[in-house]
Protein backbone atom coordinates (compact mmCIF):
# COMPACT_ATOMS: atom_id res chain seq x y z
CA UNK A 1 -34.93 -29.96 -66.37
CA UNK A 2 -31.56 -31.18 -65.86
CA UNK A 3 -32.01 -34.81 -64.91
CA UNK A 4 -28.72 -36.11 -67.05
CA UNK A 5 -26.84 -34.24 -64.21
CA UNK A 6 -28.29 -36.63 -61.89
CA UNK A 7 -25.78 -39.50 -63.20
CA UNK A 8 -22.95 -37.18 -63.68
CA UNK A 9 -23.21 -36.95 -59.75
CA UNK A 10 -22.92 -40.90 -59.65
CA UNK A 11 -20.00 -40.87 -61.97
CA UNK A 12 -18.37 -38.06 -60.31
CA UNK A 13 -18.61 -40.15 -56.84
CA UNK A 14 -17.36 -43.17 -58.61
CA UNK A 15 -14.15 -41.26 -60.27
CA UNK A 16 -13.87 -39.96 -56.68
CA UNK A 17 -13.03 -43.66 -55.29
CA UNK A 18 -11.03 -44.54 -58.17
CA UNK A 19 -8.86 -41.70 -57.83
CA UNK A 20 -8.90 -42.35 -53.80
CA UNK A 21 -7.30 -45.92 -55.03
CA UNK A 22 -3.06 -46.39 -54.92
CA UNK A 23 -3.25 -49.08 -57.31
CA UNK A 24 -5.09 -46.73 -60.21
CA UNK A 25 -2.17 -44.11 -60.04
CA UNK A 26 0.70 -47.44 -61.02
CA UNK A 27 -1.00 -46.83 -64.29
CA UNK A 28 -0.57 -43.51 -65.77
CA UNK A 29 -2.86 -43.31 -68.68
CA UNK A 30 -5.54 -44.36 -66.91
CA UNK A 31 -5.05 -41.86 -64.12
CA UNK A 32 -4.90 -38.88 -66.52
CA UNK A 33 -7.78 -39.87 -68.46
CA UNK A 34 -9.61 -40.30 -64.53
CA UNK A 35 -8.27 -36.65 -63.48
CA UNK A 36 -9.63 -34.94 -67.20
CA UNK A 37 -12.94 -36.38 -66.88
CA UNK A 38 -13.09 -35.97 -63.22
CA UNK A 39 -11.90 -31.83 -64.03
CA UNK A 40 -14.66 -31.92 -66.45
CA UNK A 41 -17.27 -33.04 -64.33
CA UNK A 42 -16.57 -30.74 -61.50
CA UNK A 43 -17.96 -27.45 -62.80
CA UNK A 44 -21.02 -29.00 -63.89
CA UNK A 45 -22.05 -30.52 -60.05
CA UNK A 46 -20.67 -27.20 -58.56
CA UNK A 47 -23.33 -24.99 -61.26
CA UNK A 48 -26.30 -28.05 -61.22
CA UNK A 49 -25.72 -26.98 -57.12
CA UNK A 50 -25.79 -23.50 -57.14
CA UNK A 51 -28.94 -23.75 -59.93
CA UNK A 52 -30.76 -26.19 -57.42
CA UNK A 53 -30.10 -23.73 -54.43
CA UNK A 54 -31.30 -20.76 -56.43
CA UNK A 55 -34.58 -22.73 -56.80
CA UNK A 56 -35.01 -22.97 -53.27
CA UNK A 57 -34.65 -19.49 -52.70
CA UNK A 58 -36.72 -18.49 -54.95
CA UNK A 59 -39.33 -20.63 -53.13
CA UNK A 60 -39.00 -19.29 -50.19
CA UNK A 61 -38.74 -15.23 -51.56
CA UNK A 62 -42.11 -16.22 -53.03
CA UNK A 63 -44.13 -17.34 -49.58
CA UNK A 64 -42.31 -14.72 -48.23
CA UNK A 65 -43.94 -12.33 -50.67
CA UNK A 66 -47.40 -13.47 -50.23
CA UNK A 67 -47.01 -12.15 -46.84
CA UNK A 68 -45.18 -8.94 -47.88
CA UNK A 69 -44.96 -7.74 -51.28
CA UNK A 70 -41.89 -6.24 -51.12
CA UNK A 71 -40.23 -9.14 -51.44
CA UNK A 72 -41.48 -9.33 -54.99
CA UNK A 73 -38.45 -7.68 -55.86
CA UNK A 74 -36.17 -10.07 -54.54
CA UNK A 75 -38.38 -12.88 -56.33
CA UNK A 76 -37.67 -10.82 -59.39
CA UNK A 77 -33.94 -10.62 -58.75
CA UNK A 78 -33.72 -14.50 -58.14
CA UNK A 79 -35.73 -15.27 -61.06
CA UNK A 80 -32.98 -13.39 -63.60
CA UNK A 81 -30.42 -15.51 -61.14
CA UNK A 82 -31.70 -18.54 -62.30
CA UNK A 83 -31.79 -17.95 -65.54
CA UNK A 84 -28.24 -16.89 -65.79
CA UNK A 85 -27.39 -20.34 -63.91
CA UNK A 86 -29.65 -22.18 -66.33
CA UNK A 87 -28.12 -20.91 -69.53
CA UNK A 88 -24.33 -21.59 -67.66
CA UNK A 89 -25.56 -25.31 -66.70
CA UNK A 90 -27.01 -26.27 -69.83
CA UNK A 91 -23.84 -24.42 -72.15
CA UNK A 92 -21.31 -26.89 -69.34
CA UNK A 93 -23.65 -29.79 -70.56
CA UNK A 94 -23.34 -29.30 -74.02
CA UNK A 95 -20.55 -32.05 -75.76
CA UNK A 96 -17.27 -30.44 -75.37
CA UNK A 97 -14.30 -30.94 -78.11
CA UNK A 98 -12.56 -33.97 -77.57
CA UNK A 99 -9.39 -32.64 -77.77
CA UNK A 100 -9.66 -29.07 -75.71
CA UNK A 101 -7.11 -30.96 -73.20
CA UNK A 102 -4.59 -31.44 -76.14
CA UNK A 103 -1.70 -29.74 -76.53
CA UNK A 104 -0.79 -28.43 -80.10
CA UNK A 105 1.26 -28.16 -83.29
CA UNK A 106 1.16 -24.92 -84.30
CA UNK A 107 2.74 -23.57 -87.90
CA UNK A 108 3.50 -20.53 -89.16
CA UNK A 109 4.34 -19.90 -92.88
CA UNK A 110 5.45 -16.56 -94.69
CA UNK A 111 2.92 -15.98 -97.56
CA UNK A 112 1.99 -12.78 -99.72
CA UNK A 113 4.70 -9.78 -99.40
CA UNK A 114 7.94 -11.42 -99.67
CA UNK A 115 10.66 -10.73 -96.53
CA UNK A 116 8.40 -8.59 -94.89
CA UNK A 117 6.00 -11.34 -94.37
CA UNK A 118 8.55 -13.66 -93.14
CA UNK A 119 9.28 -10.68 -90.73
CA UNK A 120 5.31 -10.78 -89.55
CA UNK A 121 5.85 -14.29 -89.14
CA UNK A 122 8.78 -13.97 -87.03
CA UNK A 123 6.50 -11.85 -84.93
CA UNK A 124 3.61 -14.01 -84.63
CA UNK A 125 6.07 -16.40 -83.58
CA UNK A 126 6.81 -14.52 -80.99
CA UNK A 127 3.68 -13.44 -80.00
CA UNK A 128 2.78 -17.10 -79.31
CA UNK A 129 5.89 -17.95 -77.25
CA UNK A 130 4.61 -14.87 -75.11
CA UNK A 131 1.54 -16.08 -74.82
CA UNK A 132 2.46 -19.57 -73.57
CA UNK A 133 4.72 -18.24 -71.03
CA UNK A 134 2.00 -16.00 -69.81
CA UNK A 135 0.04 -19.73 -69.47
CA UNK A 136 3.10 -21.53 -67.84
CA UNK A 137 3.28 -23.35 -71.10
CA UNK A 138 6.28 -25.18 -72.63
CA UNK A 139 7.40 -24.63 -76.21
CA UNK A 140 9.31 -26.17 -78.24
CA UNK A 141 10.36 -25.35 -81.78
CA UNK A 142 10.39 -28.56 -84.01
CA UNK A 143 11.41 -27.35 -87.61
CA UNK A 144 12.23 -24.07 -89.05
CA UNK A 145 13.39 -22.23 -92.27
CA UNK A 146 15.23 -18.80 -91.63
CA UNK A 147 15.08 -16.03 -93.58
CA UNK A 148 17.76 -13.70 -94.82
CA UNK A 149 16.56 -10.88 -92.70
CA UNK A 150 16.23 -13.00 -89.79
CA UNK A 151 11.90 -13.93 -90.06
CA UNK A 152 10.83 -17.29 -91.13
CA UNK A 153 9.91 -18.40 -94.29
CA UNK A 154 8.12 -21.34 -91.86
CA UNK A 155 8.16 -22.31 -88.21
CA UNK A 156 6.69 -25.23 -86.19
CA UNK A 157 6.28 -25.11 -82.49
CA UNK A 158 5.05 -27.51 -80.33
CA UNK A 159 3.09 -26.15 -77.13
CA UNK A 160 2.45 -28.08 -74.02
CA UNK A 161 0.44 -27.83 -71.09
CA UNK A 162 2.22 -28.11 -67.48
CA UNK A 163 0.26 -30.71 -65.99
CA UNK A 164 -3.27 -30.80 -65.73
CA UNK A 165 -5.55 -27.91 -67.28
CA UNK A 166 -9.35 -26.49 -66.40
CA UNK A 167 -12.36 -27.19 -68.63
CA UNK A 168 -11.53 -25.01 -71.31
CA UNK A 169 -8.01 -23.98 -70.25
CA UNK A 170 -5.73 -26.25 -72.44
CA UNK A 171 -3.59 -25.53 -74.67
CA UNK A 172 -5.79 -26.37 -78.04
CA UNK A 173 -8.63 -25.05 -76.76
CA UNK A 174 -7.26 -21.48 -76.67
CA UNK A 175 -5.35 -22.07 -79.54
CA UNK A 176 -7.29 -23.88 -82.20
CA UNK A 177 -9.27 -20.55 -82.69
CA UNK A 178 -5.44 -19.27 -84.01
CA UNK A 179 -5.85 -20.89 -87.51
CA UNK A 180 -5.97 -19.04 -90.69
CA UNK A 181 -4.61 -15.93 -92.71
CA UNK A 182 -3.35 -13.16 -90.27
CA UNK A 183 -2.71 -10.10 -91.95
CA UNK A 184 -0.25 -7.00 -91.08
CA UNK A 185 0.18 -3.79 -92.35
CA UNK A 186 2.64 -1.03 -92.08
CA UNK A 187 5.73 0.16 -93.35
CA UNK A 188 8.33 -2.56 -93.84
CA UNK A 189 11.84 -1.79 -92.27
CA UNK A 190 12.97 -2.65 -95.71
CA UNK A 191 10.70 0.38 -97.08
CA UNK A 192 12.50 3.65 -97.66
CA UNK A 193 9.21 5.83 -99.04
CA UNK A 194 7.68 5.27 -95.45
CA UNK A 195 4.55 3.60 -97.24
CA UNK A 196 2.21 1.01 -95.67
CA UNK A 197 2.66 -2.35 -97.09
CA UNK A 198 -0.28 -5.09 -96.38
CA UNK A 199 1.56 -8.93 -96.02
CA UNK A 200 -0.02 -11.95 -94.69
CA UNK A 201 1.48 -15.25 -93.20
CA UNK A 202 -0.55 -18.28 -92.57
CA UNK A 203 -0.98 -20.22 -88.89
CA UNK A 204 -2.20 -23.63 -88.72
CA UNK A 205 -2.94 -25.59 -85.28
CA UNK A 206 -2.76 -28.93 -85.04
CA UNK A 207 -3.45 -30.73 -81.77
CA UNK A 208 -0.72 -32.73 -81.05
CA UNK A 209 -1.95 -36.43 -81.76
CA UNK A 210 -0.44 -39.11 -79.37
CA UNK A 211 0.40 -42.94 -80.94
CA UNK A 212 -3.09 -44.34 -79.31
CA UNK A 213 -4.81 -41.46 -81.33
CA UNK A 214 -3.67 -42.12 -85.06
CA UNK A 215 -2.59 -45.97 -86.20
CA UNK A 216 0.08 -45.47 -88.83
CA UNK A 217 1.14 -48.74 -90.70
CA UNK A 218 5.20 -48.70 -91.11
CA UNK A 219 4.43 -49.75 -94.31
CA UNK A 220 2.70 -46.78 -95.31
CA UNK A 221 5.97 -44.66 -94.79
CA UNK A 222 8.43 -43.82 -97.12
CA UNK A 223 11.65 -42.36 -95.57
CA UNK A 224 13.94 -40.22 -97.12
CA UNK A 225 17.32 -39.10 -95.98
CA UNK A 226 19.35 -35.95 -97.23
CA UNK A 227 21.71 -33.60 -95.47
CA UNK A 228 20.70 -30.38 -93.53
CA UNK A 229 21.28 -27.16 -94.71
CA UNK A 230 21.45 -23.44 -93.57
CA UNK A 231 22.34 -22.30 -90.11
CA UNK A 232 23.57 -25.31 -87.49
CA UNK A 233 26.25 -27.26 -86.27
CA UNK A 234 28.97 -29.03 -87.59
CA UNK A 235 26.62 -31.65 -88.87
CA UNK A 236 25.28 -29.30 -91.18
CA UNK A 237 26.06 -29.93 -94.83
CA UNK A 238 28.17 -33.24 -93.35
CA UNK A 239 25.55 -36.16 -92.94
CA UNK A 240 22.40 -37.36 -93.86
CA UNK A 241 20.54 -36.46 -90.72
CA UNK A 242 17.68 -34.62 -92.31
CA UNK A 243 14.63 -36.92 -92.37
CA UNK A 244 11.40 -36.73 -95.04
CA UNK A 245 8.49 -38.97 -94.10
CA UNK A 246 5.55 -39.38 -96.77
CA UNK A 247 2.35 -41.49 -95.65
CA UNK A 248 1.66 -42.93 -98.94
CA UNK A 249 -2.03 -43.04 -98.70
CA UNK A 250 -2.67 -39.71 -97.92
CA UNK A 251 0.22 -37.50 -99.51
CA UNK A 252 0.84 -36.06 -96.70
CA UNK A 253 4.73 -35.30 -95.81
CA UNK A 254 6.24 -34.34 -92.61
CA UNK A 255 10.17 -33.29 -92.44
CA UNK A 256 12.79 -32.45 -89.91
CA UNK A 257 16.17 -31.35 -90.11
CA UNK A 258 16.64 -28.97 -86.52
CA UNK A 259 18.22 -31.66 -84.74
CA UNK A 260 21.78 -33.08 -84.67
CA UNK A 261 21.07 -36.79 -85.09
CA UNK A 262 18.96 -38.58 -87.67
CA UNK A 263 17.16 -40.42 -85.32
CA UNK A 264 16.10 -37.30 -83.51
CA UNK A 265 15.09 -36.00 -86.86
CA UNK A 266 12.53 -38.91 -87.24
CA UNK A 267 10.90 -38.79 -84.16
CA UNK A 268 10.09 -35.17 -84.56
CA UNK A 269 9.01 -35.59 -88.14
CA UNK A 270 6.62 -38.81 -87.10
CA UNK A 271 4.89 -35.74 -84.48
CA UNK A 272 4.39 -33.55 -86.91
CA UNK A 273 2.98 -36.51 -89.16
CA UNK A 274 0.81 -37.36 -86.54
CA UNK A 275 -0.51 -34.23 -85.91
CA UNK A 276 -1.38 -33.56 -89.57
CA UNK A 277 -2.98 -37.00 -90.03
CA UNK A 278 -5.37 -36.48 -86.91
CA UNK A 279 -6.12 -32.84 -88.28
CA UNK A 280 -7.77 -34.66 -91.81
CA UNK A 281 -9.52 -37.02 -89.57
CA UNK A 282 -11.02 -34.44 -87.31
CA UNK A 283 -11.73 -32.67 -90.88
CA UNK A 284 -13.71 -35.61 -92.20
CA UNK A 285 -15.58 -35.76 -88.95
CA UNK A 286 -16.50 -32.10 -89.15
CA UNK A 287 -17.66 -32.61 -93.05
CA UNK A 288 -20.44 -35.00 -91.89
CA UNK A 289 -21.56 -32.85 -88.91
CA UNK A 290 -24.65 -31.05 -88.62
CA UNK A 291 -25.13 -27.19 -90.17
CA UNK A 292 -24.35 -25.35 -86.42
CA UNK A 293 -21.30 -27.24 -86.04
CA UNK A 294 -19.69 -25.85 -89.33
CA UNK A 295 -20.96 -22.20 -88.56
CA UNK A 296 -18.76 -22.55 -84.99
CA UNK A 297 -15.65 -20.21 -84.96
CA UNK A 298 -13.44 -22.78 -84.55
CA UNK A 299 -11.18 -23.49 -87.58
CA UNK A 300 -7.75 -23.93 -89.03
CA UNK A 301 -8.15 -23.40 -92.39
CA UNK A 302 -5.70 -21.16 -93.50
CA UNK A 303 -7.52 -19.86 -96.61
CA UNK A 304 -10.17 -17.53 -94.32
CA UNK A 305 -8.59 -14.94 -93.05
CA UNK A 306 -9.06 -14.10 -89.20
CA UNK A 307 -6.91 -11.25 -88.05
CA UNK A 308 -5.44 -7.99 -89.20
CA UNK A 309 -2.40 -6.31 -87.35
CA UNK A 310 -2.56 -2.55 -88.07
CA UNK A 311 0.66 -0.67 -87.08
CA UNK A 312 -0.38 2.62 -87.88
CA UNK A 313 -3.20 2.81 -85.55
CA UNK A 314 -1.98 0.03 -83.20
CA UNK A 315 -5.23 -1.88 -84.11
CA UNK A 316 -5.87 -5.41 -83.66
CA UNK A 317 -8.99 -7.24 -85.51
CA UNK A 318 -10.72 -10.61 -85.60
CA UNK A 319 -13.16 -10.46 -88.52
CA UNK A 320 -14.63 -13.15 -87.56
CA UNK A 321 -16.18 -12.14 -84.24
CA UNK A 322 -15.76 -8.09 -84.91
CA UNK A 323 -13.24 -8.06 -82.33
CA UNK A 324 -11.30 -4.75 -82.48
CA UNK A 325 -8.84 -3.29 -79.88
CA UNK A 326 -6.11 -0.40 -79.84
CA UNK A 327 -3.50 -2.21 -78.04
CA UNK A 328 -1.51 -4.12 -80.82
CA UNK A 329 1.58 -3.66 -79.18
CA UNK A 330 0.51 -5.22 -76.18
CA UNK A 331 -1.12 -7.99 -78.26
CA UNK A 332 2.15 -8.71 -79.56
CA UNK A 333 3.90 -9.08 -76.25
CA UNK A 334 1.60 -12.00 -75.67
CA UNK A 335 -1.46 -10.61 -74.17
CA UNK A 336 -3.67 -12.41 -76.52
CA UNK A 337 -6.47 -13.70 -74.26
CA UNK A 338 -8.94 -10.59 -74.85
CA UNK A 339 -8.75 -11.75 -78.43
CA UNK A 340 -9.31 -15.08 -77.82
CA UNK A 341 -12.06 -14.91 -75.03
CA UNK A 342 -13.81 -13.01 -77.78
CA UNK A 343 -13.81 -16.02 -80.28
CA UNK A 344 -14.91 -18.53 -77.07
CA UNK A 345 -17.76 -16.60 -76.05
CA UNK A 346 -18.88 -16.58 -79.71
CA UNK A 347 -18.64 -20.39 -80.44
CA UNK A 348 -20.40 -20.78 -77.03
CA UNK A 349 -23.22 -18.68 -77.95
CA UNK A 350 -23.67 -20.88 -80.94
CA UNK A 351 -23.18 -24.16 -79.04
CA UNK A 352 -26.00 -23.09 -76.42
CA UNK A 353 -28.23 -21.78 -79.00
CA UNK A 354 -28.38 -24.63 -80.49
CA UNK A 355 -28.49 -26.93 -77.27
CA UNK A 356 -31.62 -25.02 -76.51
């Protein structure tokens, strides 16, 4: 049934050597890219293994049973076994994302409800930097607009992985199922009637695209310069260090002004243009792919919405799945994988119904 396996065991020997080799390791690239695909390959010999095993002891339950039928039972048992292994085997087999290892961009902008949405978003923020700590994650906030009640009007964070990551461990893909309107409601701190008030703020996840992955023509770029403003240093208000990079062709615009020099400015605006310009070509992609794929769970469009927060009865949703749990406060504080695990198993479900 599963004889593609058979040359994933021929690769896996082969990346085996490589990696056993001092002179592949001079060249860092290459020995990342030989570590991912050797990480990925791993789980699928150790469950082709186990499945093949299982077969054999079915075999033998079953001449054992012909002697004795009450073995039938344990025939029965090892049948259900297999099956289990045989759904896990073919779902490991099934093309993965190409960019699950990535690590990620991920935005937050205040929308619908004014300061108390920047508020939410200042908590979603925080939610996130929870979560990645939880994960041994590093963050990094790239750009951000304060708000006067101390939210964010919008926020960019960059999340990265601590070395290598499991088959389905990194950073984007947990994340990428983060994209899209999150909704809160309660009773603003700026509400004196004590009435529930329903704000949104949008979350987009990019994974974070590396030079190799997007070719960007200098001469696409226009660069603007202007000076920083709102809270900072003494370069505030004092220099051009704020940087505003358009890619012609596409419209889109990246800026930066959270760092001290201009310089630094650019380089963190060129990520974020990366990023985004790797997001339209993974859109493009999905646009020409087959029915199934566009019915996954994945997304980061930030016009569905995905989640609502609900204070008053501590209640967190995901409308997609029809996820629902009475622990938003703990949700909050980072522990965010129930959610998640919820949106994996159901974009796995569709992935192995349709391998099938």
């Amino acid at each position: 049934m599963f004889e593609a396996v058979e040359e994933l065991i021929g690769e896996h020997a082969d990346l085996e050597r490589q990696l056993a080799d001092p002179s592949v390791h001079a060249d860092q690239a290459r020995a990342r890219a030989l570590h991912r695909r050797y990480a990925e390959l791993t789980p699928v010999l150790a469950a082709y293994r186990e499945w093949r095993a299982c077969g054999e002891d079915i075999g033998a339950a079953r001449e054992l049973a012909a002697e004795d039928p009450e073995f039938l039972s344990e025939v029965k048992s090892l049948e259900a076994h297999r099956e289990e292994l045989t759904d896990r085997l073919r779902l490991l087999l099934v093309p993965r994302d190409p960019v699950d290892d990535k690590d990620v961009i991920l935005e937050i902008k205040a929308g619908e409800g004014g300061d108390e949405s920047a508020l939410f978003a200042a908590d979603l923020l925080r939610m996130y930097l929870r979560y990645a700590e939880r994960h041994g994650w590093r963050t990094e906030i790239i750009e951000s607009t304060a708000s006067d009640l101390g939210g964010y009007k919008d926020v960019q964070v960059a999340v990265k992985a601590r070395g290598a990551t499991g088959p389905g461990q990194g950073v984007w893909a947990r994340l990428k199922y983060e994209g899209g309107v999150h909704r809160v409601q309660r009773v603003p701190a700026t509400e004196s009637q004590g009435r529930i008030h329903t704000s949104a703020a949008g979350v987009l996840v990019l994974p974070e695209a590396e030079e190799v992955d997007v070719e960007i023509n200098p001469g696409d770029l226009r660069i603007d310069v202007y000076r920083s403003s709102g809270p900072g240093g003494q370069s505030v208000n004092t220099t051009d260090s704020a940087v505003r990079i358009t890619h012609q062709p596409s419209g889109i615009v990246a800026s930066c002004q959270n760092e001290k020099s201009q310089l630094q400015n650019k380089e963190q605006a060129m990520r974020i243009l990366r990023a985004r310009l790797l997001a339209v070509a993974r859109e493009e992609a999905d646009r020409e792919a087959s029915d199934a794929r566009r019915s996954q769970v994945r997304t980061v469009d930030r016009s569905e919405r995905v989640r609502t927060y609900n204070f008053p009865e501590n209640r967190i949703s995901d409308h997609r799945v029809g996820f629902k749990a009475y622990n938003l406060d703990q949700v909050l504080d980072g522990e965010l994988d129930p959610v998640i695990q919820a949106c994996v198993d159901a974009d796995s479900a569709v992935r192995l119904a349709a391998a099938r």
